[in-house]
N, C-alpha and C. Protein backbone atom coordinates (compact mmCIF):
# COMPACT_ATOMS: atom_id res chain seq x y z
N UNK A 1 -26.68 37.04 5.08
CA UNK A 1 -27.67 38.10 5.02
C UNK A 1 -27.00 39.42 5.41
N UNK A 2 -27.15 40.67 4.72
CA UNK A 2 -26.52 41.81 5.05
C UNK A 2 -27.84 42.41 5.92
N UNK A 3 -27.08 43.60 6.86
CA UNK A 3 -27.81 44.37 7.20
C UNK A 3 -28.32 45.00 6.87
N UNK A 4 -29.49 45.33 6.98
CA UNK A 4 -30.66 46.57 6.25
C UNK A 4 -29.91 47.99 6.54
N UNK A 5 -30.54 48.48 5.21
CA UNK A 5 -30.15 50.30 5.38
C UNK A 5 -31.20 51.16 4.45
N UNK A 6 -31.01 52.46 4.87
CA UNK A 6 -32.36 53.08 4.14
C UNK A 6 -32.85 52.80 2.81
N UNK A 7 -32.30 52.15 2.04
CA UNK A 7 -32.49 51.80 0.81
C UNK A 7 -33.24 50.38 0.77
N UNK A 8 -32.89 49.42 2.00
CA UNK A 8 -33.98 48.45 2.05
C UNK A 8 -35.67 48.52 2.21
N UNK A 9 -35.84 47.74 1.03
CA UNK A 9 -37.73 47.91 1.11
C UNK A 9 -38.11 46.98 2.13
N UNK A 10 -39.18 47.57 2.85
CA UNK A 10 -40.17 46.53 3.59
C UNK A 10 -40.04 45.74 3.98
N UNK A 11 -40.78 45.23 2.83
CA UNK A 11 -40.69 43.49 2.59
C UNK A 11 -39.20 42.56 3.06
N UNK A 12 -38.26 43.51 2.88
CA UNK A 12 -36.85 42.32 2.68
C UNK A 12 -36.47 43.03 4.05
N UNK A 13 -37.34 43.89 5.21
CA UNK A 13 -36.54 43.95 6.00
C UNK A 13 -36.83 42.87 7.04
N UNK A 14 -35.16 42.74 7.87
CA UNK A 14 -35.37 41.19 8.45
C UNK A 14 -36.14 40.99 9.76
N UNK A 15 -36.75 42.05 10.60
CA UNK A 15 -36.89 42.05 12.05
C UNK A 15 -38.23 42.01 11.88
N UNK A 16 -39.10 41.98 12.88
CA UNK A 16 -40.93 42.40 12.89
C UNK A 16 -41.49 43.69 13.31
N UNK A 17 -40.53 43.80 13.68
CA UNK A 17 -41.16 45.55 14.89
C UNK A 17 -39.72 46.36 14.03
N UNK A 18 -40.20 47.63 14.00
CA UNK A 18 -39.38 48.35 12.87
C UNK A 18 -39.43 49.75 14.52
N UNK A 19 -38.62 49.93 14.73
CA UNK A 19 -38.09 51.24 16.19
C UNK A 19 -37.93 51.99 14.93
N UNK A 20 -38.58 53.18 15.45
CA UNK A 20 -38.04 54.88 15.21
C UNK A 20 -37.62 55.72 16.32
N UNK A 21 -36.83 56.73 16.35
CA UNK A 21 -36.69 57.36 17.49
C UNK A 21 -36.08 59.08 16.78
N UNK A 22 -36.57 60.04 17.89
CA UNK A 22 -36.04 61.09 17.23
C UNK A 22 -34.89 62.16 18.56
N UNK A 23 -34.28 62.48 18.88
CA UNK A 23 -33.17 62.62 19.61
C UNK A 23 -33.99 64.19 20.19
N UNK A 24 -34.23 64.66 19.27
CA UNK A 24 -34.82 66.20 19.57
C UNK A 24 -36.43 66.41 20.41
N UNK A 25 -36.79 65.61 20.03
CA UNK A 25 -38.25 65.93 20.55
C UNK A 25 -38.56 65.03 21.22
N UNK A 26 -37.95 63.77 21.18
CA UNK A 26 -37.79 62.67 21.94
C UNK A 26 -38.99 61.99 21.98
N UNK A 27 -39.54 61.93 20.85
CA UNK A 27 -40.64 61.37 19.80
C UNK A 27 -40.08 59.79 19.79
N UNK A 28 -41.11 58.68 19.85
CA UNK A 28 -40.11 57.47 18.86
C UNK A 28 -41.39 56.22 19.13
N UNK A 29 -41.26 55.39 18.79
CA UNK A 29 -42.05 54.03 18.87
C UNK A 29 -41.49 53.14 17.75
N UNK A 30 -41.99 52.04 18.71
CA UNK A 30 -41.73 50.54 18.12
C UNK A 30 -43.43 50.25 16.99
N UNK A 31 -43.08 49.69 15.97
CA UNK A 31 -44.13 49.73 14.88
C UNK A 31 -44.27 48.20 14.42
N UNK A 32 -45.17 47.88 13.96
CA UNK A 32 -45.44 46.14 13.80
C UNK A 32 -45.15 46.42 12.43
N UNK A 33 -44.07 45.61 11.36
CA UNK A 33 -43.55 45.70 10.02
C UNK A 33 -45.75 45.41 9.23
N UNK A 34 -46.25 44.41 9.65
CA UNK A 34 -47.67 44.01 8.98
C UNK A 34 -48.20 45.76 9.07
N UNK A 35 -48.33 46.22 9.94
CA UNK A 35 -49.08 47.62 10.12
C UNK A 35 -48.20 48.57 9.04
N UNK A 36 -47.33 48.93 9.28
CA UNK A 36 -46.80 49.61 7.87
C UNK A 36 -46.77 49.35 6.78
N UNK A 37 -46.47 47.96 6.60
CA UNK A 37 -47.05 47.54 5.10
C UNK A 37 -48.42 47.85 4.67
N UNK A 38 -49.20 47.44 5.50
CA UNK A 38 -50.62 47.52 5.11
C UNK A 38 -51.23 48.99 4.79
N UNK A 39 -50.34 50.06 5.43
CA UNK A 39 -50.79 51.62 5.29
C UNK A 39 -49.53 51.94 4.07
N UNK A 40 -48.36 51.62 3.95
CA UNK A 40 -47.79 51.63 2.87
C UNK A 40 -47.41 51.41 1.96
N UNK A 41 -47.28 49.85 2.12
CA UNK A 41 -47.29 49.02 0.84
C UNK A 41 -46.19 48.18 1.28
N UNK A 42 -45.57 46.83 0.21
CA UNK A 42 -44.50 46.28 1.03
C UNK A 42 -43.43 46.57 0.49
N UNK A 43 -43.45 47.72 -0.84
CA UNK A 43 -42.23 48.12 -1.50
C UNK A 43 -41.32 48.88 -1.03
N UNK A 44 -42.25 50.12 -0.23
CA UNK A 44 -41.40 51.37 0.19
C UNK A 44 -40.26 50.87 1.29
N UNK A 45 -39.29 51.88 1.02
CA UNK A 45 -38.55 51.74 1.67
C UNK A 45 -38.08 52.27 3.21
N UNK A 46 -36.98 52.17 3.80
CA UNK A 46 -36.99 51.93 5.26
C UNK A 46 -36.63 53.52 5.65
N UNK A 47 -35.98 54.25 4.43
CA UNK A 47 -35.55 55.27 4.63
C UNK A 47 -37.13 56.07 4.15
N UNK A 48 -37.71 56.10 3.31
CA UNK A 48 -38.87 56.79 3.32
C UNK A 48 -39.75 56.25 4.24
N UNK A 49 -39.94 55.44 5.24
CA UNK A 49 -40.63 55.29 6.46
C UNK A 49 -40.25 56.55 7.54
N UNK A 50 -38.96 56.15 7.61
CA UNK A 50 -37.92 57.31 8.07
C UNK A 50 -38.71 58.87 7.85
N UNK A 51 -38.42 58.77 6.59
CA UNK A 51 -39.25 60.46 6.52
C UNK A 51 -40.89 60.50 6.95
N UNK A 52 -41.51 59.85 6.67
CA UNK A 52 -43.50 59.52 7.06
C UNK A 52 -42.84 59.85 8.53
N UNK A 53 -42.07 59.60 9.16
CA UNK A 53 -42.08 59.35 10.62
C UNK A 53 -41.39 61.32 10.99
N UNK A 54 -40.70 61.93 9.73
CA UNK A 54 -40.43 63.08 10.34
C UNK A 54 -41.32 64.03 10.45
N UNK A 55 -42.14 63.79 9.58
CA UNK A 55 -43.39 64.70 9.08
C UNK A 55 -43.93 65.06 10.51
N UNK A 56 -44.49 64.13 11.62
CA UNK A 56 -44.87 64.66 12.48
C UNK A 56 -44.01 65.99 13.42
N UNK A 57 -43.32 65.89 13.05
CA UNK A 57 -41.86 66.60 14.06
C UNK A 57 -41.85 67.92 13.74
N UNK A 58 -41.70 68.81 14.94
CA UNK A 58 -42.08 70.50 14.50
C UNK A 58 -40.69 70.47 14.28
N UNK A 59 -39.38 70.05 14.06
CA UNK A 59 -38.25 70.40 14.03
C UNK A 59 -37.83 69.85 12.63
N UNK A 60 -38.96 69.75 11.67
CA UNK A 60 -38.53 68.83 10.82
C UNK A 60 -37.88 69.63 9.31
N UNK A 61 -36.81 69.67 8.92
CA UNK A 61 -36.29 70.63 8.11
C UNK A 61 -37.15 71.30 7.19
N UNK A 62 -38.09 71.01 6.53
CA UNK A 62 -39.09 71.56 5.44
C UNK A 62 -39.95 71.93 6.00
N UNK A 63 -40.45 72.22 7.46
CA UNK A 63 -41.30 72.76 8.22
C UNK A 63 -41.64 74.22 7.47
N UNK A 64 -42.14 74.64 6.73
CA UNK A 64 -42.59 76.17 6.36
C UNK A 64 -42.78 77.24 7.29
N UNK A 65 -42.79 76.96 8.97
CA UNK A 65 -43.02 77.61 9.98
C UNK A 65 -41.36 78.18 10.16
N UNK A 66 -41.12 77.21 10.00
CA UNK A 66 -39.84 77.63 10.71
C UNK A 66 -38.57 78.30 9.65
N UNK A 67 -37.48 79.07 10.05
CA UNK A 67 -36.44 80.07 9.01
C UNK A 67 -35.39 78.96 9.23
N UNK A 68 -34.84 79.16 7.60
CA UNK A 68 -33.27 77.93 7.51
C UNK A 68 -32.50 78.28 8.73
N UNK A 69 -32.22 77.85 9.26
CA UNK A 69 -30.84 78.39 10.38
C UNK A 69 -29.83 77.29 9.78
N UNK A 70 -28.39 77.94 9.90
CA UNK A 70 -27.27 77.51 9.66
C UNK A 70 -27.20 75.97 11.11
N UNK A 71 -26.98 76.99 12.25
CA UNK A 71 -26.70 75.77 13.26
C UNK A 71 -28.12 76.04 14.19
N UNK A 72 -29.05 76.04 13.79
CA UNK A 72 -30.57 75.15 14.36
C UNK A 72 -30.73 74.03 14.19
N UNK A 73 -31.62 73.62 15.37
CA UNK A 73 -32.15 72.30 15.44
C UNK A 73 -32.80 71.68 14.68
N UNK A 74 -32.69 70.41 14.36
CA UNK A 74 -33.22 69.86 12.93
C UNK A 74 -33.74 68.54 13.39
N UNK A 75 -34.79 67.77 13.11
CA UNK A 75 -35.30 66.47 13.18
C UNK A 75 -34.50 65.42 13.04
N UNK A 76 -33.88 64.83 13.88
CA UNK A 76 -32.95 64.06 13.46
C UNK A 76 -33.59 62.33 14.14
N UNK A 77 -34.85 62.15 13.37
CA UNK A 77 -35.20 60.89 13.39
C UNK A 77 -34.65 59.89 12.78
N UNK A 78 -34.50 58.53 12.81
CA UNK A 78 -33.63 57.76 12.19
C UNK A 78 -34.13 56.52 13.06
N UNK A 79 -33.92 55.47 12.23
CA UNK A 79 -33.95 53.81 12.83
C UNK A 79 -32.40 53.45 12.94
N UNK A 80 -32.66 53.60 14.81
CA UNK A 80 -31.23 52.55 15.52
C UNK A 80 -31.44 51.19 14.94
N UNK A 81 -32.21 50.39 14.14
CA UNK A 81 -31.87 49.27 13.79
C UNK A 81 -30.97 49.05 12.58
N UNK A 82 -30.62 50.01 11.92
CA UNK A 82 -30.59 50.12 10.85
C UNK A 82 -28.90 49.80 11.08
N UNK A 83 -28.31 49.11 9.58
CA UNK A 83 -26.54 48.67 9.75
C UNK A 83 -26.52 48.30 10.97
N UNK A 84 -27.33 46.83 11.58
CA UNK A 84 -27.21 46.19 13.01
C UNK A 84 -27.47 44.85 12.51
N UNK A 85 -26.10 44.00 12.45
CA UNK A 85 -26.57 42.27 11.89
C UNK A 85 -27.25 41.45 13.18
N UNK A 86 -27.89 41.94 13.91
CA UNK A 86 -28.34 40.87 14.84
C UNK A 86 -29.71 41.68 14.91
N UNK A 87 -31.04 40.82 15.51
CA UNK A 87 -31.99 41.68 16.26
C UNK A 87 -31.95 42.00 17.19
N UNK A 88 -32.50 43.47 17.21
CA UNK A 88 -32.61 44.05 18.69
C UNK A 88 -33.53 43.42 19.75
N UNK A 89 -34.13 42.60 19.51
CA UNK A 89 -35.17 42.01 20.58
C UNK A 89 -34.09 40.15 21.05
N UNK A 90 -33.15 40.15 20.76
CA UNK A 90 -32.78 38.59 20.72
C UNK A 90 -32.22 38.83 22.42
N UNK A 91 -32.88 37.92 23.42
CA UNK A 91 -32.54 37.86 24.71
C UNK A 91 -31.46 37.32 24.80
N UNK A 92 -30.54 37.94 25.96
CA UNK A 92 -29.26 37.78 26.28
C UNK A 92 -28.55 36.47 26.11
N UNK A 93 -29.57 35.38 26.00
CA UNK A 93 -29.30 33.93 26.44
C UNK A 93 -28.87 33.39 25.28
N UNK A 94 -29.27 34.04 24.33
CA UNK A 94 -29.59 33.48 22.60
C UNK A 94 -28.42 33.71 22.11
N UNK A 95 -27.62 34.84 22.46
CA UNK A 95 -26.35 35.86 22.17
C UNK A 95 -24.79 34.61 21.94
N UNK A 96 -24.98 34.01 22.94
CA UNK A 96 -23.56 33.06 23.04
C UNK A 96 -22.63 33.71 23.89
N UNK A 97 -21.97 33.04 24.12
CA UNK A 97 -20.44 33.20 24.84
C UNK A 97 -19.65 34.22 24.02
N UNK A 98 -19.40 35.15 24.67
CA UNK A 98 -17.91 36.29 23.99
C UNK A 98 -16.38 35.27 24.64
N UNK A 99 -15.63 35.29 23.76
CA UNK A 99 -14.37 35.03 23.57
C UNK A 99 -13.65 35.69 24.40
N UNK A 100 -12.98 36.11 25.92
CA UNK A 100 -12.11 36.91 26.02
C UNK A 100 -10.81 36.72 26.18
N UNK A 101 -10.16 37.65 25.81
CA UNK A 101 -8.69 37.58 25.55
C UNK A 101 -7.50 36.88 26.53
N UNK A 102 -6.40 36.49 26.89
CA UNK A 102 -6.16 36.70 27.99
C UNK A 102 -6.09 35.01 28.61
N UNK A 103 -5.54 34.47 29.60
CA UNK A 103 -5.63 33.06 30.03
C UNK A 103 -5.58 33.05 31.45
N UNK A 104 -5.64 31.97 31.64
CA UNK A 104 -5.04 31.75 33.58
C UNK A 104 -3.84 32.57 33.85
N UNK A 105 -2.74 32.35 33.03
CA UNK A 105 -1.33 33.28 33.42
C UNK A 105 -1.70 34.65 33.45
N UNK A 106 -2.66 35.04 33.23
CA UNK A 106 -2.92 36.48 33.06
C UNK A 106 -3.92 37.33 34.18
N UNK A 107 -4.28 36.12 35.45
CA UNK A 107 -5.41 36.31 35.76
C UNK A 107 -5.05 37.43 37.17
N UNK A 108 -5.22 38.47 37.64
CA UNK A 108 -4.91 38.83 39.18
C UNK A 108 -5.00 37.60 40.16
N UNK A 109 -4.28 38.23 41.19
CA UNK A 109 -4.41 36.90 42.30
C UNK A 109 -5.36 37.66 42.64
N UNK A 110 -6.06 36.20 43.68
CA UNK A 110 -7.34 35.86 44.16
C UNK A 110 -7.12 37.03 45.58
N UNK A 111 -5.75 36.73 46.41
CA UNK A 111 -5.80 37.35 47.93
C UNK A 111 -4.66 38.71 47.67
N UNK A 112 -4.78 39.59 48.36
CA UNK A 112 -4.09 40.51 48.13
C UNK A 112 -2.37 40.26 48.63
N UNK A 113 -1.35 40.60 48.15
CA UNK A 113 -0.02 40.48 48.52
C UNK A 113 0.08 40.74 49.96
N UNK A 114 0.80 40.44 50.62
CA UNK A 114 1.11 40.74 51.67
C UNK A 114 2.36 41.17 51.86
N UNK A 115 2.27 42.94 52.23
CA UNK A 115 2.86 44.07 52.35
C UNK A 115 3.40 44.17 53.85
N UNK A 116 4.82 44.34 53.85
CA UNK A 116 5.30 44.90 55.45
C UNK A 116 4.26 46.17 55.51
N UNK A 117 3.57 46.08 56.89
CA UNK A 117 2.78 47.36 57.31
C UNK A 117 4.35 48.35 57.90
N UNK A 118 3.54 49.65 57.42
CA UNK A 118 4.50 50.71 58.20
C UNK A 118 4.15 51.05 59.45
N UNK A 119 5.16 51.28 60.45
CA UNK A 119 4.82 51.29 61.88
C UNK A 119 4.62 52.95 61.70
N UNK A 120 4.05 53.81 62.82
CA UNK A 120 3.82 54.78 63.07
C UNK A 120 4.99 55.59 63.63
N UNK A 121 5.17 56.71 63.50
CA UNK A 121 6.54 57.38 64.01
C UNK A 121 5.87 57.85 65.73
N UNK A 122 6.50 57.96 66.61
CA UNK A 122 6.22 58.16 67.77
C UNK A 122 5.33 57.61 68.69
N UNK A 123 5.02 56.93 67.91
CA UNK A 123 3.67 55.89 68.97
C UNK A 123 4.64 54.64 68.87
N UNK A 124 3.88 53.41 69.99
CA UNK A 124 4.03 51.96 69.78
C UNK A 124 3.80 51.04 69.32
């Protein structure tokens, strides 16, 4: 199974709760995939959810209020799920064991070396 990207519809996306988040206004929520379908349909896609979701945003580039600026702030909403092969909700336990590199010969010792202490100059 590949990872979803804005071009995935709905229907074929793989998770239940669809996260939006927007960096600027710091706008965002978690959405039930049944609830968007049902107000959108199960065709549309993940990237035009994406936009339904900028529309609210006063920072949102086609805003008519606001003048083009070169380097102004711009709506930069987007789904962190998106190009992610695992779900974001899968508890730590589910994950498996990571592989790390490296063996017993490689490991620090357990007690620290034992260093000649330096004596003090003029004292005993």
């Amino acid at each position: 199974m590949k990872p979803p990207d804005e071009e995935t519809p709905l229907r074929d996306y793989p998770w239940v709760v669809v996260r939006l988040r927007c960096p600027w206004c710091r706008r965002g929520g978690n959405f039930k995939l049944a609830d968007i379908a049902a107000k959108h349909g199960s065709r549309i896609t993940i990237g035009s959810i994406v936009v339904a979701f900028m529309e609210g945003c006063e920072w949102r580039p086609w805003n008519p209020a606001r003048k083009p600026q070169k380097y102004g702030m711009r709506c930069g909403g987007y789904c962190p799920d998106l190009l992610r092969p695992d779900p974001p909700d899968l508890p730590p336990s589910m994950v498996g064991l990571n592989l790390i590199e490296g063996g017993k010969d490689e490991q620090l010792p357990a007690e620290p070396s034992r260093q000649p202490r330096r004596k003090r100059v003029g004292g005993e």
